[in-house]
C-alpha atoms as a PDB file:
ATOM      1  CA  UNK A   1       0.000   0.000   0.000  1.00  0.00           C
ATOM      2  CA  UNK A   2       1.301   3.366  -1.064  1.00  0.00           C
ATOM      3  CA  UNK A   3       0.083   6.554   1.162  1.00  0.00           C
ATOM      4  CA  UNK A   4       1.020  10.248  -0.560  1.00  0.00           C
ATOM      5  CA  UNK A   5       1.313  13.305   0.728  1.00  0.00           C
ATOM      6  CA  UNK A   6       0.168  16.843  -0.477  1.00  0.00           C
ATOM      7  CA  UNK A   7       3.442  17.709  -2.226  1.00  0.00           C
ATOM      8  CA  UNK A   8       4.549  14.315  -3.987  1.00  0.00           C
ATOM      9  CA  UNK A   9       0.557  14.208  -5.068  1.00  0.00           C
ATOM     10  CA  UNK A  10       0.856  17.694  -5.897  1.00  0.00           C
ATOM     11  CA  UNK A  11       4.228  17.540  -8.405  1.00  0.00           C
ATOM     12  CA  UNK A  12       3.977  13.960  -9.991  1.00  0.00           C
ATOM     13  CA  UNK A  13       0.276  15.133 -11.104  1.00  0.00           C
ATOM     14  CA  UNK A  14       1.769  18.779 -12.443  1.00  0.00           C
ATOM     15  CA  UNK A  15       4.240  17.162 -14.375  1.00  0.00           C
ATOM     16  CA  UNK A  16       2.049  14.247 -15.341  1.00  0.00           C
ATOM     17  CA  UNK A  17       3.183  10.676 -13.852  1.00  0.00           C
ATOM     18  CA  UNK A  18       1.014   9.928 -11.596  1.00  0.00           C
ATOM     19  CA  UNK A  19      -1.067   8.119 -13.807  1.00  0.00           C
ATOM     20  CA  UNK A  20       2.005   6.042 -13.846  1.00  0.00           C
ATOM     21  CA  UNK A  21       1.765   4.976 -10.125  1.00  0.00           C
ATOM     22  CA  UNK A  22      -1.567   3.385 -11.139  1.00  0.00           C
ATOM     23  CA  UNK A  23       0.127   0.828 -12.929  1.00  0.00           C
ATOM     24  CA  UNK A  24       2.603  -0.159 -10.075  1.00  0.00           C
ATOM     25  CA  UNK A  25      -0.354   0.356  -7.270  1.00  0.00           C
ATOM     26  CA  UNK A  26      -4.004  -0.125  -8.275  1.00  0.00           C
ATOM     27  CA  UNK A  27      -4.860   2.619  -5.914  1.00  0.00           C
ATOM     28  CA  UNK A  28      -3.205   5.130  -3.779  1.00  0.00           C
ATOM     29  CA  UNK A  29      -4.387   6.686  -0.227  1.00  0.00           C
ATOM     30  CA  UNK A  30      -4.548   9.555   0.831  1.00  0.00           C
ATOM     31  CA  UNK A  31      -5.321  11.516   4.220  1.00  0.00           C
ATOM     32  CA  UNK A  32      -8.181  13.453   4.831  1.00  0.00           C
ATOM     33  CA  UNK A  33      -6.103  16.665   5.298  1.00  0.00           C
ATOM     34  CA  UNK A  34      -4.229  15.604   2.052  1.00  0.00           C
ATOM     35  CA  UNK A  35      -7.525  15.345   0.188  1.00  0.00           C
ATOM     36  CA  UNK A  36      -9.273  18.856   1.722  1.00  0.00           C
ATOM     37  CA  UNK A  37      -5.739  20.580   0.691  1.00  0.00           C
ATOM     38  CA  UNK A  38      -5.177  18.904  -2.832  1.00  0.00           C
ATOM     39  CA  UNK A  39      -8.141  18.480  -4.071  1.00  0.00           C
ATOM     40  CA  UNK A  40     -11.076  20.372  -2.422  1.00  0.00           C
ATOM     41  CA  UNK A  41      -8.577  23.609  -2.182  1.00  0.00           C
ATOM     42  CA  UNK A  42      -7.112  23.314  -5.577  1.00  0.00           C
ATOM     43  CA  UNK A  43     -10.140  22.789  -7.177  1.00  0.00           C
ATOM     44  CA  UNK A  44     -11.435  26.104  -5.385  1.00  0.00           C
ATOM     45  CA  UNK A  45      -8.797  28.233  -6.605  1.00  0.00           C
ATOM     46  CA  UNK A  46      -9.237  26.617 -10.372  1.00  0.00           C
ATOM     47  CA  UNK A  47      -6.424  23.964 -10.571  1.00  0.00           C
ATOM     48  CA  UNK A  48      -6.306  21.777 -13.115  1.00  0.00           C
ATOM     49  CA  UNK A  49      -4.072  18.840 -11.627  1.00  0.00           C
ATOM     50  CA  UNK A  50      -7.156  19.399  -8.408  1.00  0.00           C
ATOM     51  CA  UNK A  51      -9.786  17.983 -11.595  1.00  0.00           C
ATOM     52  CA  UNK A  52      -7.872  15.499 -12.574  1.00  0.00           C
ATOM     53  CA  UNK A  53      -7.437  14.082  -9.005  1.00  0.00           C
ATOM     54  CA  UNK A  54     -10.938  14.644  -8.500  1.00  0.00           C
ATOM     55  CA  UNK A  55     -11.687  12.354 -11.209  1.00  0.00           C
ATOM     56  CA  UNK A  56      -9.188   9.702  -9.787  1.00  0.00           C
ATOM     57  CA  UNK A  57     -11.077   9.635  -6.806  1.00  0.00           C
ATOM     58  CA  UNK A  58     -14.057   8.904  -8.061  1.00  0.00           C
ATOM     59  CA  UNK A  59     -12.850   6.079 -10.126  1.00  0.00           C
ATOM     60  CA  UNK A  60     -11.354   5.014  -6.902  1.00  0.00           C
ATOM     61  CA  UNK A  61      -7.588   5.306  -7.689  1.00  0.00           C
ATOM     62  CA  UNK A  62      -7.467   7.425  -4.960  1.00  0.00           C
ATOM     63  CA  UNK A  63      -8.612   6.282  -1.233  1.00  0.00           C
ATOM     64  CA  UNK A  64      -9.215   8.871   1.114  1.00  0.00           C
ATOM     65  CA  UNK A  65      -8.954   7.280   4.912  1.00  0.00           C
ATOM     66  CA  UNK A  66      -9.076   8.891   8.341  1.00  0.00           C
ATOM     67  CA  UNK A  67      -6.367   8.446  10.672  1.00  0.00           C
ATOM     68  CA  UNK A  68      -7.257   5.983  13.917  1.00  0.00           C
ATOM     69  CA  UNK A  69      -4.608   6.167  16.124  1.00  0.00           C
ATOM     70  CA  UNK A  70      -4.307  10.007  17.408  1.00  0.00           C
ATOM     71  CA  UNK A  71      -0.931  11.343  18.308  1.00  0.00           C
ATOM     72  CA  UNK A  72      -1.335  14.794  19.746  1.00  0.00           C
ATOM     73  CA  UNK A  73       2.238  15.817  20.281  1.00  0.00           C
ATOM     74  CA  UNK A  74       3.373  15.026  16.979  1.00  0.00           C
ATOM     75  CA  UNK A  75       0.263  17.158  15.230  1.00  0.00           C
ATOM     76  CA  UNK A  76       1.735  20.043  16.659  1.00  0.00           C
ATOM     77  CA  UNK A  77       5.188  19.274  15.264  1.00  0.00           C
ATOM     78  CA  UNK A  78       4.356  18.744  12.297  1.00  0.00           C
ATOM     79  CA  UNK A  79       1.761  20.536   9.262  1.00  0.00           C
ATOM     80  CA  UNK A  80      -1.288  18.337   9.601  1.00  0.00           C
ATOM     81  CA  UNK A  81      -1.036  16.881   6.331  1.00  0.00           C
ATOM     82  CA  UNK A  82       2.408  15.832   6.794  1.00  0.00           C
ATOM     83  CA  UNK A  83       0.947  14.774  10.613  1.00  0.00           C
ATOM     84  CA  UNK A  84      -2.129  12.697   9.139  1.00  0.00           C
ATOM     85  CA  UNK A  85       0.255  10.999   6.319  1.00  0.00           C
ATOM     86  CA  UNK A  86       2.557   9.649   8.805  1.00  0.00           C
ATOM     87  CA  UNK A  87       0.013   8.575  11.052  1.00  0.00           C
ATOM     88  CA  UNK A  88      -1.904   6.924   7.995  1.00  0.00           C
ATOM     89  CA  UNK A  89       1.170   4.859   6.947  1.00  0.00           C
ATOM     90  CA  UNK A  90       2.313   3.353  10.424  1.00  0.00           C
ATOM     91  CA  UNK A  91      -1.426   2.730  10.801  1.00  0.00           C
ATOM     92  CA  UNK A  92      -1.473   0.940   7.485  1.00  0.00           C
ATOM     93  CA  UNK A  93       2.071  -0.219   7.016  1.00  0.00           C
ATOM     94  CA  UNK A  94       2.455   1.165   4.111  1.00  0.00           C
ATOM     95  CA  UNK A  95       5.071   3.132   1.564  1.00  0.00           C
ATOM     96  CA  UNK A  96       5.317   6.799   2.461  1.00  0.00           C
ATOM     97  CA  UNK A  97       6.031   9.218  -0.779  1.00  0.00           C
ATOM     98  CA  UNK A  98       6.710  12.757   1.344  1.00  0.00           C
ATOM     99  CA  UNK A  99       9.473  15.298   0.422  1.00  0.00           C
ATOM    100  CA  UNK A 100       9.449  17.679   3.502  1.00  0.00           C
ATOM    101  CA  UNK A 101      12.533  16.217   5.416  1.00  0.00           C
ATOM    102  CA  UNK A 102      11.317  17.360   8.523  1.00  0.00           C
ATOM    103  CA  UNK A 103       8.544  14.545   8.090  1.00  0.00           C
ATOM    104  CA  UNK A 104      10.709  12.500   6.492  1.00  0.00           C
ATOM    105  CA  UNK A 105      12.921  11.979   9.621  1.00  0.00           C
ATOM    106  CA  UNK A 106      10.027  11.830  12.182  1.00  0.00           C
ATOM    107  CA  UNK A 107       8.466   8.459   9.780  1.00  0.00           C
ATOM    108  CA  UNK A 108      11.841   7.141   9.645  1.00  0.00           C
ATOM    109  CA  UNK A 109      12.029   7.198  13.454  1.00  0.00           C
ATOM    110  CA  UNK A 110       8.824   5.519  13.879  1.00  0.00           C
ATOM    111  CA  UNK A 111      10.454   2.983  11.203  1.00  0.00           C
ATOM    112  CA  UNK A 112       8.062   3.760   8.303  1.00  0.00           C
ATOM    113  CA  UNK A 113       9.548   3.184   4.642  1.00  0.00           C
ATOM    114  CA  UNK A 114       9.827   6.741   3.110  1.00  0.00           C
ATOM    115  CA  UNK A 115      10.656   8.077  -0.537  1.00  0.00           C
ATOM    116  CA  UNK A 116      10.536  11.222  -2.366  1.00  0.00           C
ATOM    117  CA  UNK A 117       9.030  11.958  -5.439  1.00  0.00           C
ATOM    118  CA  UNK A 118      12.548  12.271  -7.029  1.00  0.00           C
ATOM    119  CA  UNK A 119      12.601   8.308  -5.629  1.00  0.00           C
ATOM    120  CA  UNK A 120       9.447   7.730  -7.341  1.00  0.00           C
ATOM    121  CA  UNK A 121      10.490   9.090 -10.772  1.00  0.00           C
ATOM    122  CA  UNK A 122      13.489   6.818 -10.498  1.00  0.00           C
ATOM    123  CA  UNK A 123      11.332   4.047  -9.852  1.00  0.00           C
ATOM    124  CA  UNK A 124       9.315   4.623 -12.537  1.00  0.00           C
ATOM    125  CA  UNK A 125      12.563   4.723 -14.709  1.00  0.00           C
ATOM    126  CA  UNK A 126      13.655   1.255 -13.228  1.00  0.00           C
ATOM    127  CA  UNK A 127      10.459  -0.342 -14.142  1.00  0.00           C
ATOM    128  CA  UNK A 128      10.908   1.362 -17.442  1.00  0.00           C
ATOM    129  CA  UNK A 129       7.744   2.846 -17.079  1.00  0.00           C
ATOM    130  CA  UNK A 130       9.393   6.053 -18.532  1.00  0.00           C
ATOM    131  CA  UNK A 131      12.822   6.107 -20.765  1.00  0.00           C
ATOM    132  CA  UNK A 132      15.765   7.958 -19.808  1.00  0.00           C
ATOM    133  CA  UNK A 133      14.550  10.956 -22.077  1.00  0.00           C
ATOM    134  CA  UNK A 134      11.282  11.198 -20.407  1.00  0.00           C
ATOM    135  CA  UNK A 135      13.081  10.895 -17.034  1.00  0.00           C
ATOM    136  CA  UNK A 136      15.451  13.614 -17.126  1.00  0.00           C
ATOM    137  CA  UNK A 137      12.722  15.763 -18.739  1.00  0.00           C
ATOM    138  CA  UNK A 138      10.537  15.111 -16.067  1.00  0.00           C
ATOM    139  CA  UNK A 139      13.441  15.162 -13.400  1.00  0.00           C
ATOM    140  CA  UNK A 140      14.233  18.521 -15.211  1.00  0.00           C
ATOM    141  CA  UNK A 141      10.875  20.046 -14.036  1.00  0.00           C
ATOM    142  CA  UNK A 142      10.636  19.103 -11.452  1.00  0.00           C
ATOM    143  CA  UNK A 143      14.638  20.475 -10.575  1.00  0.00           C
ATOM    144  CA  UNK A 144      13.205  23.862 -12.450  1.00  0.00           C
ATOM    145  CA  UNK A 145      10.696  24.828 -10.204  1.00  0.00           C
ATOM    146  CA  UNK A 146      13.351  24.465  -6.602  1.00  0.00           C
ATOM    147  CA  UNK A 147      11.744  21.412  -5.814  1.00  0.00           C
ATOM    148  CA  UNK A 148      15.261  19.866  -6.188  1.00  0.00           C
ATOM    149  CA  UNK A 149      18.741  21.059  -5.587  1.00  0.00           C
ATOM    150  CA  UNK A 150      21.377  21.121  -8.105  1.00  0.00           C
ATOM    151  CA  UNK A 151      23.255  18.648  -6.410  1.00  0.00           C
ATOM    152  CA  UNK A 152      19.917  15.840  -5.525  1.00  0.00           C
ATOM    153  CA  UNK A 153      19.174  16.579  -9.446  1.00  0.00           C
ATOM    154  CA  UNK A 154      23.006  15.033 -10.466  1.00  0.00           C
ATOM    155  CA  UNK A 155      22.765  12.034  -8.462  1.00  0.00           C
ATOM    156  CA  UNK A 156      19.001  11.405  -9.326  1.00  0.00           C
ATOM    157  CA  UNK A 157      19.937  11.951 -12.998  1.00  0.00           C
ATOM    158  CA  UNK A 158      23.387   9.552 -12.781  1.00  0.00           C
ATOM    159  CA  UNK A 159      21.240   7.076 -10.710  1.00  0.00           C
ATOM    160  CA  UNK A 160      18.730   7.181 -13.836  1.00  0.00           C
ATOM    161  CA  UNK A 161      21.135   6.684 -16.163  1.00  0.00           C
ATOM    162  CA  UNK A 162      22.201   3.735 -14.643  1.00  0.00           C
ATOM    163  CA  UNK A 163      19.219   1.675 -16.116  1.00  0.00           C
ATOM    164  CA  UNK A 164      19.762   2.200 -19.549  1.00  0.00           C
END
């Protein structure tokens, strides 16, 4: 089971792979903050990428779950999406995608499996789900807009190249 928060969501849809993760998952989940902030808020202030996740939802590619198990202290730690994605994926036992490394470290702590959508891109590229062209185009964007460093954008891109 794969969980995603807002920003992985967010950036795969933009720059149009996460119809990809369909084929590795049948269905991603989502929190209910995730959903309210993605979906319901982009679709308020007219974003396309909010539509198009819309429409995965109702073809049930996207589950949206509530969290069970509460942790107050960490909710205030953390942004509540970030929070409610963490929670969702220890509850579940899933795959986390998340890029803020704040979160990052707290799942990691709480031993939860954790990748970025950098990671994600990559393993699209290993399942050859996407060539090396489409890859670095798509790394490329996603690099372009500060999502990724100069540096995380080499070693993404020599990792990439590596399954040629």
């Amino acid at each position: 089971m794969i969980i995603f928060d807002s920003s992985p969501l967010i950036h795969l849809t933009k720059i149009g792979k996460i119809r990809f993760i369909f084929n590795l998952f049948d269905f991603i989940v989502i929190p209910d903050k995730v959903y309210s902030e993605v979906i319901e808020e982009g679709i308020k202030m007219g974003f396309s990428d909010a539509i198009l996740l819309q429409n995965y939802f109702k073809n049930k590619k996207i589950k949206k779950m509530e969290i069970s198990q509460p942790d107050p202290i960490l909710k205030d730690y953390l942004h509540v999406g970030e929070y409610e994605a963490i929670q969702l994926a220890q509850q579940l036992d899933g795959l986390l995608v998340m890029d803020e490394k704040k979160g990052r470290l707290v799942a990691e702590q709480k031993g939860i499996e954790v990748v970025t959508t950098a990671d994600t891109l990559l393993l699209l590229r290993k399942e050859n789900m996407i060539d090396l062209t489409l890859f670095q185009s798509n790394l490329g964007k996603y690099a372009a807009n500060s999502w990724l460093s100069p540096k995380v954008y080499e070693k993404y891109l020599k990792e990439g190249k590596k399954f040629e």
